[in-house]
N, C-alpha and C. Protein backbone atom coordinates (compact mmCIF):
# COMPACT_ATOMS: atom_id res chain seq x y z
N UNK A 1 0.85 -1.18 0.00
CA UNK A 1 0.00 0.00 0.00
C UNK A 1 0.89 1.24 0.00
N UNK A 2 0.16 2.17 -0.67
CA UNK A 2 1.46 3.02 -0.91
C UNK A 2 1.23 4.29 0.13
N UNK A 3 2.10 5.42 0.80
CA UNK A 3 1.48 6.38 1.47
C UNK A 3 0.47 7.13 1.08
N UNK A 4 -0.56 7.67 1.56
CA UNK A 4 -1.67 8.18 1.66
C UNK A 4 -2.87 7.66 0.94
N UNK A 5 -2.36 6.06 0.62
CA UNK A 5 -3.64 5.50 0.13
C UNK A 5 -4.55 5.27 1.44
N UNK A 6 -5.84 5.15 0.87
CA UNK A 6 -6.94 4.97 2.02
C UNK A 6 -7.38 3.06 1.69
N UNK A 7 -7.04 2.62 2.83
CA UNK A 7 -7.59 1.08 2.78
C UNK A 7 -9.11 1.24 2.59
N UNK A 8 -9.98 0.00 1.86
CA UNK A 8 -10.93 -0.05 1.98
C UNK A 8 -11.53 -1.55 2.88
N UNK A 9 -12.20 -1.61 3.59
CA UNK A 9 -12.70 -2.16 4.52
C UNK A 9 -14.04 -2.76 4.24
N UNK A 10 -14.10 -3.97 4.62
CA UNK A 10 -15.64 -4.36 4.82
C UNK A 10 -15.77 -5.09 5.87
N UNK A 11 -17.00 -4.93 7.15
CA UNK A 11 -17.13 -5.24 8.18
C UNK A 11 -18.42 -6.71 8.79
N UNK A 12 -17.73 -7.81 9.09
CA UNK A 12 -18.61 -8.40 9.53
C UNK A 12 -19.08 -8.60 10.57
N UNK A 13 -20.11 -8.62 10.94
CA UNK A 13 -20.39 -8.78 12.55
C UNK A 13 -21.51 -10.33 12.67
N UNK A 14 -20.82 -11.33 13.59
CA UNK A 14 -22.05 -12.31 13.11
C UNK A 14 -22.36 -12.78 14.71
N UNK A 15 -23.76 -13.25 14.81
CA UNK A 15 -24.29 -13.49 15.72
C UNK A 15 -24.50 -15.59 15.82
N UNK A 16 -24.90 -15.23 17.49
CA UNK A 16 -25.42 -16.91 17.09
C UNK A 16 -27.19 -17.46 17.13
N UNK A 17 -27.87 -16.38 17.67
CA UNK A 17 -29.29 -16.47 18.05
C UNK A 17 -30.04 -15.32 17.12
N UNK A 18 -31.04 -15.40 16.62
CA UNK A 18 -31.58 -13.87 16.25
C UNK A 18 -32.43 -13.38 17.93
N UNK A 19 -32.31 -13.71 18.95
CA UNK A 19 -32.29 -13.11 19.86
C UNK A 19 -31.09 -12.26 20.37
N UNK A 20 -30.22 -12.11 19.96
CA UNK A 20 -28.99 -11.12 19.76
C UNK A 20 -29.14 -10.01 18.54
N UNK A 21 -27.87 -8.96 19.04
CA UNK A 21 -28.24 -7.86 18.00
C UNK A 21 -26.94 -7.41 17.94
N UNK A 22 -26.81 -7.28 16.20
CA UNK A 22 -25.59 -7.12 15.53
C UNK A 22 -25.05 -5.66 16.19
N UNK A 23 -25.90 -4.80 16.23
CA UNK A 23 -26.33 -3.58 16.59
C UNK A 23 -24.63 -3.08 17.15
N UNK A 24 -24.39 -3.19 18.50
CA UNK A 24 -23.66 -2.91 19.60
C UNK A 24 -22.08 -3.22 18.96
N UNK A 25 -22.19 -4.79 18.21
CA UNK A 25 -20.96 -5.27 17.40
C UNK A 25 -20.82 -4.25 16.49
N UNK A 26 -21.41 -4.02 15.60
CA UNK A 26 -21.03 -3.20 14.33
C UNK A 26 -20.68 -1.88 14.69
N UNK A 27 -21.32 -0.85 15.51
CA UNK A 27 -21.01 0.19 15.98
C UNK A 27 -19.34 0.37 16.59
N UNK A 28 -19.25 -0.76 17.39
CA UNK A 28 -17.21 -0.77 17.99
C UNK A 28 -16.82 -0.53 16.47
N UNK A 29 -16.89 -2.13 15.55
CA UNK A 29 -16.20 -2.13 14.55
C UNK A 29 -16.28 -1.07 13.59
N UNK A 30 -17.30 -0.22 13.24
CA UNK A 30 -17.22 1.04 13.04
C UNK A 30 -16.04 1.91 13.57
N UNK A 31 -16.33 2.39 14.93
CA UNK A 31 -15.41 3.51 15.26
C UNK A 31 -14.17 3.05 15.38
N UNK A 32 -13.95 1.51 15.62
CA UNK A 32 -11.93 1.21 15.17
C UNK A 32 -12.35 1.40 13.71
N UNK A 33 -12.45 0.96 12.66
CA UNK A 33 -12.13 1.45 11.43
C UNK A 33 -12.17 2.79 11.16
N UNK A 34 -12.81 3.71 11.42
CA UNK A 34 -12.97 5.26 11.12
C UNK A 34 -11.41 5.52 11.60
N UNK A 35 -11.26 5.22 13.20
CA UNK A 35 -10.42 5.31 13.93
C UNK A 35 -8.67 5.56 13.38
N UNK A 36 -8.79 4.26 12.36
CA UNK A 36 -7.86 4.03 11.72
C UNK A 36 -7.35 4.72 10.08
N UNK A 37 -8.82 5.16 10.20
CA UNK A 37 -8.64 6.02 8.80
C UNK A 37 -8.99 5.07 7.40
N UNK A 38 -9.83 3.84 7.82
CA UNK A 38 -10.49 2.98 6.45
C UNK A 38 -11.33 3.57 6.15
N UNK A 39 -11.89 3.50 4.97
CA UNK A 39 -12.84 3.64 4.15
C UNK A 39 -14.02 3.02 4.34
N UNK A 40 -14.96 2.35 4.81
CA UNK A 40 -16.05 0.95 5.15
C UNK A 40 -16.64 0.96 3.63
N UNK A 41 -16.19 -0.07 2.99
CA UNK A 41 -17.50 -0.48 1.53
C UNK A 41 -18.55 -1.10 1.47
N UNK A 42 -18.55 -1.74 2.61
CA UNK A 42 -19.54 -2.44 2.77
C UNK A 42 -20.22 -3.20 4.26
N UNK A 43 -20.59 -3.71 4.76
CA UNK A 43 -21.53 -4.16 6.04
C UNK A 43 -21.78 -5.54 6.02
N UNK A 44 -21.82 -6.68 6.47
CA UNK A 44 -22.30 -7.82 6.61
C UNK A 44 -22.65 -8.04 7.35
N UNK A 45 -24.07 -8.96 7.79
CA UNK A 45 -24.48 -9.18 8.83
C UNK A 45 -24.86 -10.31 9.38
N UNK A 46 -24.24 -11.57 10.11
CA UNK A 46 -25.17 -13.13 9.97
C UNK A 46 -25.39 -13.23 10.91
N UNK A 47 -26.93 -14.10 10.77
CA UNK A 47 -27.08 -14.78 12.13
C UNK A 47 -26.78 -16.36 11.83
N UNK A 48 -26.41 -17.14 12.52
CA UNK A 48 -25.67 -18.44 12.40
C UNK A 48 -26.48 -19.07 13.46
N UNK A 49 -27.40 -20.28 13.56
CA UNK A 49 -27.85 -21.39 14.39
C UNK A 49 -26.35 -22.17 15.14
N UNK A 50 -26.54 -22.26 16.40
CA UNK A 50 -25.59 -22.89 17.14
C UNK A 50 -25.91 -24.07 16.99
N UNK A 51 -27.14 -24.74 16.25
CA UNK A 51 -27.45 -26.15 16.32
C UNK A 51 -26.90 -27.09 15.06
């Protein structure tokens, strides 16, 4: 990467119940990436069965 390029980023946040909420996850991983000076392109979001 060369100086003053801007990384681009895409963020996953995954759950194990849809009684959980991505919500609280994505918001941290938000402000470390801003933090860091990425770009965010995109958002992902899963919910995954523990069974």
């Amino acid at each position: 990467m060369f100086q003053g390029d801007i990384m681009k980023v895409a963020l996953l946040s995954r759950i194990s119940t849809s009684e959980q909420s991505n919500e609280s996850a994505l918001e941290e991983l938000k402000r470390v990436a801003l933090n860091k000076g990425y770009n965010i392109y995109d958002i992902y979001e899963e919910v995954v069965s523990g069974a």
